[in-house]
N, C-alpha and C. Protein backbone atom coordinates (compact mmCIF):
# COMPACT_ATOMS: atom_id res chain seq x y z
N UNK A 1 339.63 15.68 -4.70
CA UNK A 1 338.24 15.82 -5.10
C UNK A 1 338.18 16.31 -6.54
N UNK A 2 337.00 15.89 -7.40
CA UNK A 2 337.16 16.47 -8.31
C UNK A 2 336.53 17.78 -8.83
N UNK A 3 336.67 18.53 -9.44
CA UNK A 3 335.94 19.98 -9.57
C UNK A 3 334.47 19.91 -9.25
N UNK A 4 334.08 19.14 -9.35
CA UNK A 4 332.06 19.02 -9.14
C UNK A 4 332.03 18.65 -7.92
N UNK A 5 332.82 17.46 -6.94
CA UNK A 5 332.58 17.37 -5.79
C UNK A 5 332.61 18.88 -5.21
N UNK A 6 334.27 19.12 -5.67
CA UNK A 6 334.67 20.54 -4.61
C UNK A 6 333.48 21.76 -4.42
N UNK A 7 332.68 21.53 -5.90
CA UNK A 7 331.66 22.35 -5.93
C UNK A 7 330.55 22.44 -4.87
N UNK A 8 330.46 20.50 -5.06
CA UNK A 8 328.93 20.45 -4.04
C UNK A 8 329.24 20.29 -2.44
N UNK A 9 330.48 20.29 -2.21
CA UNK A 9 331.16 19.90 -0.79
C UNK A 9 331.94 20.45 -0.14
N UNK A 10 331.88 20.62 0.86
CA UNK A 10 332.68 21.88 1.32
C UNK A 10 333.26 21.39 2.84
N UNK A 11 334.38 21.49 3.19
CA UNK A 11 335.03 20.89 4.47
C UNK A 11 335.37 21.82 5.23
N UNK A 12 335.18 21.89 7.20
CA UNK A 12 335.83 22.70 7.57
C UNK A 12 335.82 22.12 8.95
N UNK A 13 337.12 22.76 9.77
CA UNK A 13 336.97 21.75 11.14
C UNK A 13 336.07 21.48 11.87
N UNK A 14 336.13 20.25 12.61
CA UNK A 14 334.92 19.60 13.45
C UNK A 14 334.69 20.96 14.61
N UNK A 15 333.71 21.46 14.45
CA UNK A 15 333.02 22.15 15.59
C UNK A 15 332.48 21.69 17.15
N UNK A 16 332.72 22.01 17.88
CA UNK A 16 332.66 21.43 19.52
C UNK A 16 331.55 20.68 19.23
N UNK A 17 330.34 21.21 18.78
CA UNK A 17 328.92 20.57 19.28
C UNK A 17 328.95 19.50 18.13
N UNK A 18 329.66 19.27 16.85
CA UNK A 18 329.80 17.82 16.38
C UNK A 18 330.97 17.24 17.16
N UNK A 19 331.79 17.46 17.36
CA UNK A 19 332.73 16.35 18.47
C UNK A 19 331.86 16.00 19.41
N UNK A 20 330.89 16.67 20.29
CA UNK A 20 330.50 16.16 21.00
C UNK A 20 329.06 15.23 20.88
N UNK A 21 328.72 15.39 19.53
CA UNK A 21 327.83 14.15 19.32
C UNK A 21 328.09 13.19 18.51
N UNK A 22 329.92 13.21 17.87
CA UNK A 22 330.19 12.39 17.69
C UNK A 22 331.02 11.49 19.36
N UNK A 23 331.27 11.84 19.84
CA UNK A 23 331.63 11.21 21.12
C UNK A 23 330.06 10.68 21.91
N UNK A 24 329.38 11.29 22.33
CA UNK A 24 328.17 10.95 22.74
C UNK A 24 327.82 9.58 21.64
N UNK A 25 327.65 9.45 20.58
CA UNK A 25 327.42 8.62 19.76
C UNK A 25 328.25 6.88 19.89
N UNK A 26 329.41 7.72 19.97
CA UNK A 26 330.80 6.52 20.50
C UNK A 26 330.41 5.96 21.36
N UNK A 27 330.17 6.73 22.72
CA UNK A 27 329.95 6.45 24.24
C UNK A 27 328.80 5.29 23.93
N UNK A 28 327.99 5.58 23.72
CA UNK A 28 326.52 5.14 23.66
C UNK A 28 326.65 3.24 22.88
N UNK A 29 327.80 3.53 21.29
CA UNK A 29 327.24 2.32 21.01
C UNK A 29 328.47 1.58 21.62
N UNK A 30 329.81 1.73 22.32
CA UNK A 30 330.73 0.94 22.70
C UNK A 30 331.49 1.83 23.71
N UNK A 31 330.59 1.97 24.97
CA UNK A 31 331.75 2.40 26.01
C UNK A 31 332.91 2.55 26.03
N UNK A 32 334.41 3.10 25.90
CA UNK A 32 335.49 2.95 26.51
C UNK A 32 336.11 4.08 26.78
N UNK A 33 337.25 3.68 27.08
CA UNK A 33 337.82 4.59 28.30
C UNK A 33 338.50 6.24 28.16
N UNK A 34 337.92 6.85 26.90
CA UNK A 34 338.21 7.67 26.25
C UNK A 34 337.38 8.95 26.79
N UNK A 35 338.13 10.08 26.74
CA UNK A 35 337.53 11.15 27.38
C UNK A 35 337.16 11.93 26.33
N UNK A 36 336.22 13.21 26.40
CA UNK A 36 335.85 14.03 24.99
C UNK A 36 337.09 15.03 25.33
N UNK A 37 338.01 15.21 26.03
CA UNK A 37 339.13 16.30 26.27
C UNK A 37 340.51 15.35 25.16
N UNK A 38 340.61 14.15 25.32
CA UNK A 38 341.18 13.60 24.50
C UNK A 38 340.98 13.19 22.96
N UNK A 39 339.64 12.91 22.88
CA UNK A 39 338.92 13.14 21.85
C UNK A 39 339.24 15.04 21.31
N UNK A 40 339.44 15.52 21.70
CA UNK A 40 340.00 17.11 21.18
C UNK A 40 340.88 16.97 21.02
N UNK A 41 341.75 16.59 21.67
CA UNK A 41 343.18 16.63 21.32
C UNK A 41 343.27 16.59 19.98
N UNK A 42 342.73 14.77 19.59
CA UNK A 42 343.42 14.50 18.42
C UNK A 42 343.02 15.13 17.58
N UNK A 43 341.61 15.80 17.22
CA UNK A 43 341.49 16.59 16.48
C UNK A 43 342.13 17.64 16.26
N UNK A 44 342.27 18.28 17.22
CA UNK A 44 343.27 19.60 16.93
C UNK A 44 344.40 19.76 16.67
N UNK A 45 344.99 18.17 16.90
CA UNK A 45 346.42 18.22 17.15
C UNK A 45 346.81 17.41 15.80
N UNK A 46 345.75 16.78 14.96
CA UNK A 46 345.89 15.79 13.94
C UNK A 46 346.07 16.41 12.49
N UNK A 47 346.53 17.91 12.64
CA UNK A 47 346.22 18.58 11.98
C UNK A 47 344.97 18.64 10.82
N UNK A 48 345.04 18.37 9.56
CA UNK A 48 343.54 18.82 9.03
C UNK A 48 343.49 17.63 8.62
N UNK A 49 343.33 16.37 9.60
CA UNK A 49 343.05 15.05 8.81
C UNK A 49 341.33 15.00 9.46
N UNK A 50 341.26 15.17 10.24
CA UNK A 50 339.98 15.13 10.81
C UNK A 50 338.83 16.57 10.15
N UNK A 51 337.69 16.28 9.86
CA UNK A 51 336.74 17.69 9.24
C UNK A 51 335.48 16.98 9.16
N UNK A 52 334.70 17.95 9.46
CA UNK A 52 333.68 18.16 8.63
C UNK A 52 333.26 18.51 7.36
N UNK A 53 332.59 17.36 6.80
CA UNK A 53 331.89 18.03 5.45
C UNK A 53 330.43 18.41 5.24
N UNK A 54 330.18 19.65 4.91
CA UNK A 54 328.96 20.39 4.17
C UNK A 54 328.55 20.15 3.41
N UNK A 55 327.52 20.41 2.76
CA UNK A 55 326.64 20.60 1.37
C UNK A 55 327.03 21.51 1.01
N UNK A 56 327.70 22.64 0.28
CA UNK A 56 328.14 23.84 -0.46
C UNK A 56 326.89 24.66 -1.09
N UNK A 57 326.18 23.40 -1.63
CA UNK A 57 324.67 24.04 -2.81
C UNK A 57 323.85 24.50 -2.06
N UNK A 58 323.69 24.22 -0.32
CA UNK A 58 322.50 24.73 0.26
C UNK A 58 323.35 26.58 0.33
N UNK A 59 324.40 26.40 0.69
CA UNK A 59 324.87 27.73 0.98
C UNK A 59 324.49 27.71 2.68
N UNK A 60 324.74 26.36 3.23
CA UNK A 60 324.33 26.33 4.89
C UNK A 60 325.26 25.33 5.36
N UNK A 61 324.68 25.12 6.54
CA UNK A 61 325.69 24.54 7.44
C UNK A 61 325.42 22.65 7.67
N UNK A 62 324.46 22.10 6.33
CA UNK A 62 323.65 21.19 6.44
C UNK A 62 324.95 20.13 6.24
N UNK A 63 325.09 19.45 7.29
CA UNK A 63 326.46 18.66 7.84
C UNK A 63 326.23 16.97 6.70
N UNK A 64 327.19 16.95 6.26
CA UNK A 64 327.12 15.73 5.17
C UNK A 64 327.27 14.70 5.99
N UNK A 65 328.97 14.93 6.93
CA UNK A 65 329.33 13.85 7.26
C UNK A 65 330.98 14.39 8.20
N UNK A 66 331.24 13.25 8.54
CA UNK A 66 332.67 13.52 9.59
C UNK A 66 333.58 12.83 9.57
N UNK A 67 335.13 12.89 9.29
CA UNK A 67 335.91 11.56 9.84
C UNK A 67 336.90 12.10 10.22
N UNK A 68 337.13 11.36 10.83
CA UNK A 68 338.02 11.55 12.47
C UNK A 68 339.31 10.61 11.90
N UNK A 69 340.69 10.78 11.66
CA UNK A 69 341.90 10.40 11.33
C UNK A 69 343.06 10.61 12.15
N UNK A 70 343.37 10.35 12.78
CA UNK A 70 345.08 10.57 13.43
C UNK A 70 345.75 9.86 12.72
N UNK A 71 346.98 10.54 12.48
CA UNK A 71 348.50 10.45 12.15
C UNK A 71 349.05 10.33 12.67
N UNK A 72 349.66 9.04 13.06
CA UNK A 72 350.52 8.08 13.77
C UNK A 72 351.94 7.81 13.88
N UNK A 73 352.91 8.63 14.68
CA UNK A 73 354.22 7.92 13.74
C UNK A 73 354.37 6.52 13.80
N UNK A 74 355.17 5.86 12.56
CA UNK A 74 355.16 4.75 12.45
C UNK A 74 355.63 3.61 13.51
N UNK A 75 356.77 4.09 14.53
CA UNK A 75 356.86 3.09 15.21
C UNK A 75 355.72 2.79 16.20
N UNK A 76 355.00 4.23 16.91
CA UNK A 76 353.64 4.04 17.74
C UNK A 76 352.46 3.00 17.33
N UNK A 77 351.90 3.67 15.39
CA UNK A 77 351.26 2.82 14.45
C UNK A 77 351.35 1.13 14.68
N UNK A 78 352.66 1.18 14.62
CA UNK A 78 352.97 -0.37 14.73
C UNK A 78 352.79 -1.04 15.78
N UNK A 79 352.99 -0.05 17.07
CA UNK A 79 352.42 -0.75 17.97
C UNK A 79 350.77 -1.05 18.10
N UNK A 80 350.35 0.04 18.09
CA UNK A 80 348.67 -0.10 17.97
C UNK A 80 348.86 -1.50 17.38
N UNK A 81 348.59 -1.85 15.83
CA UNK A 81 348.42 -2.90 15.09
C UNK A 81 348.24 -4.25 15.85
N UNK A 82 349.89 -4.49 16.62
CA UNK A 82 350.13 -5.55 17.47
C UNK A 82 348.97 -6.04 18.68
N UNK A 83 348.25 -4.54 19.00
CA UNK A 83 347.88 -4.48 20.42
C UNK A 83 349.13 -3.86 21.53
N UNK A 84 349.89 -3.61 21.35
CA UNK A 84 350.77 -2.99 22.57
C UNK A 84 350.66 -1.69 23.42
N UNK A 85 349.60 -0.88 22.45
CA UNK A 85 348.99 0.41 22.87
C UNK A 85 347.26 0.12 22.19
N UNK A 86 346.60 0.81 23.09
CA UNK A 86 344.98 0.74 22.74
C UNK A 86 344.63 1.87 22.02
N UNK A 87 343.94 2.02 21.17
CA UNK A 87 343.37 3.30 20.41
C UNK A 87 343.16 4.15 21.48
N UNK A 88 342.84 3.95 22.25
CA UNK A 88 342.01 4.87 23.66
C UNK A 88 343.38 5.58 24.22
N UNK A 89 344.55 4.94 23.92
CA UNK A 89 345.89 5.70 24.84
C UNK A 89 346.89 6.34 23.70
N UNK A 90 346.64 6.09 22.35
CA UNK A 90 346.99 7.44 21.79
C UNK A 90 347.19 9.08 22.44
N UNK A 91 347.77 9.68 21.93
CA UNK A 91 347.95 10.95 22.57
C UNK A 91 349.17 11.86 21.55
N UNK A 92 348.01 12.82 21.23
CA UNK A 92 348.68 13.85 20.45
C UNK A 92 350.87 14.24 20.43
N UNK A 93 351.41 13.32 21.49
CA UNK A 93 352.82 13.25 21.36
C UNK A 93 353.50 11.99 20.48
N UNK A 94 352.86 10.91 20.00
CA UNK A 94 352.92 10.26 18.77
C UNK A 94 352.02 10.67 17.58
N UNK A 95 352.22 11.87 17.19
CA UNK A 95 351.74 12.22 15.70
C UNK A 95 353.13 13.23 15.07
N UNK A 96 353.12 12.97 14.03
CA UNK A 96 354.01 13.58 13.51
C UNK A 96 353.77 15.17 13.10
N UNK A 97 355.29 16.13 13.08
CA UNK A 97 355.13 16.97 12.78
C UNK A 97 354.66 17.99 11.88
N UNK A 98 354.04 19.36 11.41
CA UNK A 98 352.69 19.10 10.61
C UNK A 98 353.66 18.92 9.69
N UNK A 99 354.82 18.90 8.96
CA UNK A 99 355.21 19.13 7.96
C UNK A 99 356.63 18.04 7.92
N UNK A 100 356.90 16.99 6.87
CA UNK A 100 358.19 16.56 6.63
C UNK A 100 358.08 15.37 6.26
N UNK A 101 358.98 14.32 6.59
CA UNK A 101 359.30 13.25 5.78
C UNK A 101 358.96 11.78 6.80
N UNK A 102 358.31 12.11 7.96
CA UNK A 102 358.19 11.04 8.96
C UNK A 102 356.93 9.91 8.10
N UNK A 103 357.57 8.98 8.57
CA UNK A 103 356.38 7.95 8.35
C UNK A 103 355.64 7.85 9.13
N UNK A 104 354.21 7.72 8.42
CA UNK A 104 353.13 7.85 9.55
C UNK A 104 351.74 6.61 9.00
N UNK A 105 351.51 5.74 9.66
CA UNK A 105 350.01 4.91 9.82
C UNK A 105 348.75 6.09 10.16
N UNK A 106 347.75 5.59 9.00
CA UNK A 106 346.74 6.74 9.21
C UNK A 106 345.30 5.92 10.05
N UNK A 107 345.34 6.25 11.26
CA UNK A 107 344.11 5.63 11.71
C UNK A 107 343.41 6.25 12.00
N UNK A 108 341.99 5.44 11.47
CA UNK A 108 340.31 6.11 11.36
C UNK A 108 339.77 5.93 12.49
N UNK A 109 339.52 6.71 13.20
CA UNK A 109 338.59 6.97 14.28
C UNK A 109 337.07 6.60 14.11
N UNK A 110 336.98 7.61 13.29
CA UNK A 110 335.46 7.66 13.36
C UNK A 110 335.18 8.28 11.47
N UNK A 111 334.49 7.43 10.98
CA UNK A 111 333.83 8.10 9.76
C UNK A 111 332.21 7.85 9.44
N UNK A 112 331.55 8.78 9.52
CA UNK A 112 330.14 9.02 9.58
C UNK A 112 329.30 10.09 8.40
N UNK A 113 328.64 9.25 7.61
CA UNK A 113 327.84 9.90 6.80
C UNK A 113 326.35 10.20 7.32
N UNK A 114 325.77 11.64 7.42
CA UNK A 114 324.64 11.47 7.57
C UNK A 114 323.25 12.06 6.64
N UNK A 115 322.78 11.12 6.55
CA UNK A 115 321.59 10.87 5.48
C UNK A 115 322.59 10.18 4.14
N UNK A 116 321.33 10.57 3.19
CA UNK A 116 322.24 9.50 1.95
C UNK A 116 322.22 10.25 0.51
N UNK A 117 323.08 12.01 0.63
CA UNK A 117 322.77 13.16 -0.13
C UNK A 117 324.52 12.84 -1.04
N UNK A 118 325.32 11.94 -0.35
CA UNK A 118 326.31 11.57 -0.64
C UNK A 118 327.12 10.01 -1.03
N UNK A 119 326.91 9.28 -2.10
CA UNK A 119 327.20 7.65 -1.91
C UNK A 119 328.56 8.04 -2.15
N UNK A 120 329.13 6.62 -1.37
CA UNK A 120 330.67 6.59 -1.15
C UNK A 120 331.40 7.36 -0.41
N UNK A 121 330.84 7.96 0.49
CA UNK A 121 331.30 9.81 1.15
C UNK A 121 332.86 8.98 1.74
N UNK A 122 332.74 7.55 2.70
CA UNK A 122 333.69 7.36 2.86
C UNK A 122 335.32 7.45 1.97
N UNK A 123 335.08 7.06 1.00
CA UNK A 123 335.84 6.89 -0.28
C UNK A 123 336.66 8.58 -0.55
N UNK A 124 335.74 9.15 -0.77
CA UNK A 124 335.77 10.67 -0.95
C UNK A 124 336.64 11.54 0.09
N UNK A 125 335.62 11.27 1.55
CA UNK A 125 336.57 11.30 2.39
C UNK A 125 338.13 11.00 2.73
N UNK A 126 338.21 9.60 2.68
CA UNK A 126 339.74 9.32 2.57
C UNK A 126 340.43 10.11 1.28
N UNK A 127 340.05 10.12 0.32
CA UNK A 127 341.07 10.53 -1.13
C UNK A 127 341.33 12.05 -0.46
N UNK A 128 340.66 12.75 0.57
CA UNK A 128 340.98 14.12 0.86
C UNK A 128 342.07 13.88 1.73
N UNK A 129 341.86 13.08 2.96
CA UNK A 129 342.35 12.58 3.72
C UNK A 129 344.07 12.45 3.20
N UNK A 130 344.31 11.58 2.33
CA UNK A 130 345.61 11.00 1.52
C UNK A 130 345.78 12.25 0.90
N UNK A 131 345.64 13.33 0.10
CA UNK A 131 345.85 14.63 -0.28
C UNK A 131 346.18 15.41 0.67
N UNK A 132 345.59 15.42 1.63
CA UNK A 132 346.26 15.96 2.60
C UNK A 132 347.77 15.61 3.66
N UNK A 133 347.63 14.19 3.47
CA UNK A 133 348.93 13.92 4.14
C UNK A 133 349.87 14.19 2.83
N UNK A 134 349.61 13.81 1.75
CA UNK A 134 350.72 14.00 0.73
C UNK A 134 351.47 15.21 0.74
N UNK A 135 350.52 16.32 0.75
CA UNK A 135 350.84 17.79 0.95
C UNK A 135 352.30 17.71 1.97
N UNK A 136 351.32 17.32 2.98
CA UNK A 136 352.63 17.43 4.03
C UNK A 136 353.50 16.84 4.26
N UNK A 137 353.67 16.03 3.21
CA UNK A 137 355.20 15.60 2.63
C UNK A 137 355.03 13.82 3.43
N UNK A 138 354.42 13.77 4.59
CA UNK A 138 354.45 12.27 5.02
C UNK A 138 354.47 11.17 4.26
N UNK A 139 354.88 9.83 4.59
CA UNK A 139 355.30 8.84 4.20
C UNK A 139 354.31 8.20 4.53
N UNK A 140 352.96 7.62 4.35
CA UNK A 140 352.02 7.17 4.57
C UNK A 140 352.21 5.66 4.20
N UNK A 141 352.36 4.58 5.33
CA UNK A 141 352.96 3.13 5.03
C UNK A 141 351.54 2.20 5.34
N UNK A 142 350.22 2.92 5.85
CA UNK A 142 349.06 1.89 5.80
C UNK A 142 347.95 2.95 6.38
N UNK A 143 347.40 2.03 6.83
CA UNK A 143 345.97 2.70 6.76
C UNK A 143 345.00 1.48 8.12
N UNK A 144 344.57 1.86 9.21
CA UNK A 144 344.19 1.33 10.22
C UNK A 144 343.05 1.69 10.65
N UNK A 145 342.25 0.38 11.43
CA UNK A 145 340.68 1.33 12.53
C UNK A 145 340.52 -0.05 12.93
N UNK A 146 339.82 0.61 14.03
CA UNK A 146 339.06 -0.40 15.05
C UNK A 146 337.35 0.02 15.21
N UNK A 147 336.76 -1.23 15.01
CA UNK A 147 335.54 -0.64 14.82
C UNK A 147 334.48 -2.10 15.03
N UNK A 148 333.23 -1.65 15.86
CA UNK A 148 332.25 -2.27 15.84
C UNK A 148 332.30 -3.36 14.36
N UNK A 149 331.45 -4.35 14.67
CA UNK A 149 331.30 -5.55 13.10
C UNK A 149 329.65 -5.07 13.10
N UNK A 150 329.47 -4.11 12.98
CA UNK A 150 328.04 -3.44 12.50
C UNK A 150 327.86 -2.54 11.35
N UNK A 151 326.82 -2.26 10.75
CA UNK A 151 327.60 -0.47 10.13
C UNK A 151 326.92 0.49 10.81
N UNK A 152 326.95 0.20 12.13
CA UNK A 152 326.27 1.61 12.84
C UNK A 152 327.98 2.25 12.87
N UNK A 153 328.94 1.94 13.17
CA UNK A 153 330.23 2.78 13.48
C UNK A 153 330.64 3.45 12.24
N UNK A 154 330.85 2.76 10.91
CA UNK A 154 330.50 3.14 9.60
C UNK A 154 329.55 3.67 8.84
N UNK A 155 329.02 4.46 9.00
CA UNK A 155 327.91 4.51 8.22
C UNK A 155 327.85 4.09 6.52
N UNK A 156 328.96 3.77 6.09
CA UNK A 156 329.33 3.69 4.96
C UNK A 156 329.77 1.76 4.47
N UNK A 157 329.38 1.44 5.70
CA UNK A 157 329.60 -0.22 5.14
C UNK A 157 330.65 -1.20 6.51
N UNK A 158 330.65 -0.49 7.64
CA UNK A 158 331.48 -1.39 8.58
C UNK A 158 332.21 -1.93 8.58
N UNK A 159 332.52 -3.23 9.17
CA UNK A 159 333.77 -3.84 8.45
C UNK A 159 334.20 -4.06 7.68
N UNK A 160 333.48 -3.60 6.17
CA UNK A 160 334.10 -4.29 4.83
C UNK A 160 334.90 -2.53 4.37
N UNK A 161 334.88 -1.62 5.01
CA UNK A 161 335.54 -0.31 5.23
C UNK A 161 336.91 0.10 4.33
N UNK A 162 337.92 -0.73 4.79
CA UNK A 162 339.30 -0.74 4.56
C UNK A 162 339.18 -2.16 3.55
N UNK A 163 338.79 -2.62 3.92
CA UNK A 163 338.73 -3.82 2.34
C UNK A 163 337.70 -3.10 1.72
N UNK A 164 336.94 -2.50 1.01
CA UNK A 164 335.87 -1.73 0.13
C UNK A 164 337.34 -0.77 -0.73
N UNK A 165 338.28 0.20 0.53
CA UNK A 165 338.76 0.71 -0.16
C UNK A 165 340.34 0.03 -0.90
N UNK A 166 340.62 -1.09 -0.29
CA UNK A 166 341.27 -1.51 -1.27
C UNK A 166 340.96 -2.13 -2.76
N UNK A 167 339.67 -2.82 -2.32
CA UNK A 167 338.92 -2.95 -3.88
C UNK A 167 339.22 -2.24 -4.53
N UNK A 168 338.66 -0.91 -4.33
CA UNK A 168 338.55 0.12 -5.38
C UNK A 168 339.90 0.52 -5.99
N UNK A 169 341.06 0.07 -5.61
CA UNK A 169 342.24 0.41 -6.07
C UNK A 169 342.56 1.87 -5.24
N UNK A 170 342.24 2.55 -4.20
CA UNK A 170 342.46 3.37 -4.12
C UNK A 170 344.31 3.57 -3.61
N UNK A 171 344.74 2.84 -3.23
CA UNK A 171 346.02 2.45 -2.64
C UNK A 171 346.66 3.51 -3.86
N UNK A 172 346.83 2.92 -4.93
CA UNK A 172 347.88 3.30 -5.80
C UNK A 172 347.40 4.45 -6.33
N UNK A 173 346.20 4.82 -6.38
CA UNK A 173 345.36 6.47 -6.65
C UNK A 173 346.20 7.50 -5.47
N UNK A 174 346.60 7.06 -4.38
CA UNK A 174 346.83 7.64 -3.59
C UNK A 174 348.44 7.65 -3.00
N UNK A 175 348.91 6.77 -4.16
CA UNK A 175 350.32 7.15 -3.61
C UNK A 175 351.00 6.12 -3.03
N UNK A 176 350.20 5.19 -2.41
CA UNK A 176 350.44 3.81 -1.33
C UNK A 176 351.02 2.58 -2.33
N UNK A 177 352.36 2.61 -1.80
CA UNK A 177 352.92 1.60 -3.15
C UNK A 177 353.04 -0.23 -1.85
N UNK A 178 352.90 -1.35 -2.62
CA UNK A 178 353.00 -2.55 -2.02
C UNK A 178 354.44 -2.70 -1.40
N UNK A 179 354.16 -3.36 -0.54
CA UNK A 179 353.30 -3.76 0.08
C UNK A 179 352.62 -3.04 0.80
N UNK A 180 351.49 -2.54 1.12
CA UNK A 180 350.21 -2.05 1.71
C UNK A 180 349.69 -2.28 3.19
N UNK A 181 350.33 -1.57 4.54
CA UNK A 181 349.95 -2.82 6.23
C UNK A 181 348.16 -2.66 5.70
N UNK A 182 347.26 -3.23 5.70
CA UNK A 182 346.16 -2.97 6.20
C UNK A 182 345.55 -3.65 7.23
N UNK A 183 345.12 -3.26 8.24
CA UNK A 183 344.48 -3.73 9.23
C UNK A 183 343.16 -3.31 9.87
N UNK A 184 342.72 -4.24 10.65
CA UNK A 184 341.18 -3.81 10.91
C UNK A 184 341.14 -4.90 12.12
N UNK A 185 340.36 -4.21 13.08
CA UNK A 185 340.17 -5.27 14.00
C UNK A 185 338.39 -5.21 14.78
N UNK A 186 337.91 -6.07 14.77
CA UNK A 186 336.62 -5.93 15.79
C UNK A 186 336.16 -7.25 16.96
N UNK A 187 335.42 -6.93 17.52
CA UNK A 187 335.17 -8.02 18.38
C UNK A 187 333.51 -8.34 18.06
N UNK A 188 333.13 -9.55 18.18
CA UNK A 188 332.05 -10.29 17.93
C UNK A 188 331.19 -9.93 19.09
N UNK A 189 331.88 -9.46 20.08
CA UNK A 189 331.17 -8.85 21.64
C UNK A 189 330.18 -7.44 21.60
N UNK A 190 330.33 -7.03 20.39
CA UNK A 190 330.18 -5.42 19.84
C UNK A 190 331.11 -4.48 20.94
N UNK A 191 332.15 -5.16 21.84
CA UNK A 191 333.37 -3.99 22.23
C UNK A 191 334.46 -3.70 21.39
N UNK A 192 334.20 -2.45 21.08
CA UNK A 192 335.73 -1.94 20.55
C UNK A 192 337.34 -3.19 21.21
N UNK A 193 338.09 -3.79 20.31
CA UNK A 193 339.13 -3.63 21.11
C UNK A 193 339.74 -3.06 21.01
């Protein structure tokens, strides 16, 4: 972030009663088979890839926005991609340890801006996101989500999400040298697959 964001923005973990209206939210626009006890997990267990962001200037708790990230080790990652495991059967024993040299696929759960006090929050979001795995020394080999072809799941632009942020060059801002996995998958059914 840069000194003026850090100023106006302020991050801190997802609090029960936003997990649970970001799950309620999930439930509502694409049923599946995901529990809000698992939905905790990964948060807690994803170490600080997942947060909430604030407004800083109100000096309150006026919620910007959310994204939800697990850290994948890479051979699990790879399966997801294929289809061989479902986003829904993740489980906090394929994420890597908080600290070291494992390669890890970063997949987006959930990223949600609310109101419009922030353009690009997605963008912003991830560059924290990638700072943060860097820290912890991970090997970050792509970048993944599954998501509605709407921008209700995005609030920030839907499927064009992970292609928006390769536009922007953020890959090499962040460390991600080519070749780049990127993937994205949705169904025309509006079901998650």
């Amino acid at each position: 972030m840069t000194s003026q964001q850090q100023r106006l923005l302020a991050t801190k973990p997802i609090s029960q009663d936003v997990l649970q209206r970001v799950y309620a939210s999930d439930q509502g626009m694409y049923p599946a088979p995901l529990t809000l006890e698992r939905l905790q997990s990964w948060v807690v267990s994803g170490h600080d890839l997942s947060s909430s962001w604030l407004d800083a200037d109100l000096d309150s708790d006026k919620l910007i926005g959310v994204i939800i990230v697990l850290p994948v080790l890479r051979p699990h990652w790879e399966d997801l991609l294929v289809g061989k495991i479902r986003e829904t059967q993740l489980d906090p024993s394929v994420f890597p340890g908080a600290f070291g040299s494992d390669e890890v696929g970063l997949h987006i759960f959930h990223v949600e801006r609310f109101g419009d006090r922030v353009r690009g929050f997605t963008e912003l979001a991830m560059g924290e996101v990638m700072a943060r795995a860097k820290h912890r020394k991970w090997q970050v080999v792509g970048l993944s989500g599954t998501h509605l072809d709407t921008q209700v799941s995005f609030a920030d632009g839907g499927q064009h999400l992970l292609l928006r942020l390769r536009e922007r060059k953020h890959f090499g801002e962040w460390g991600l040298k080519p070749p780049v996995t990127l993937r994205h998958s949705w169904s025309g059914t509006g079901r998650c697959m």
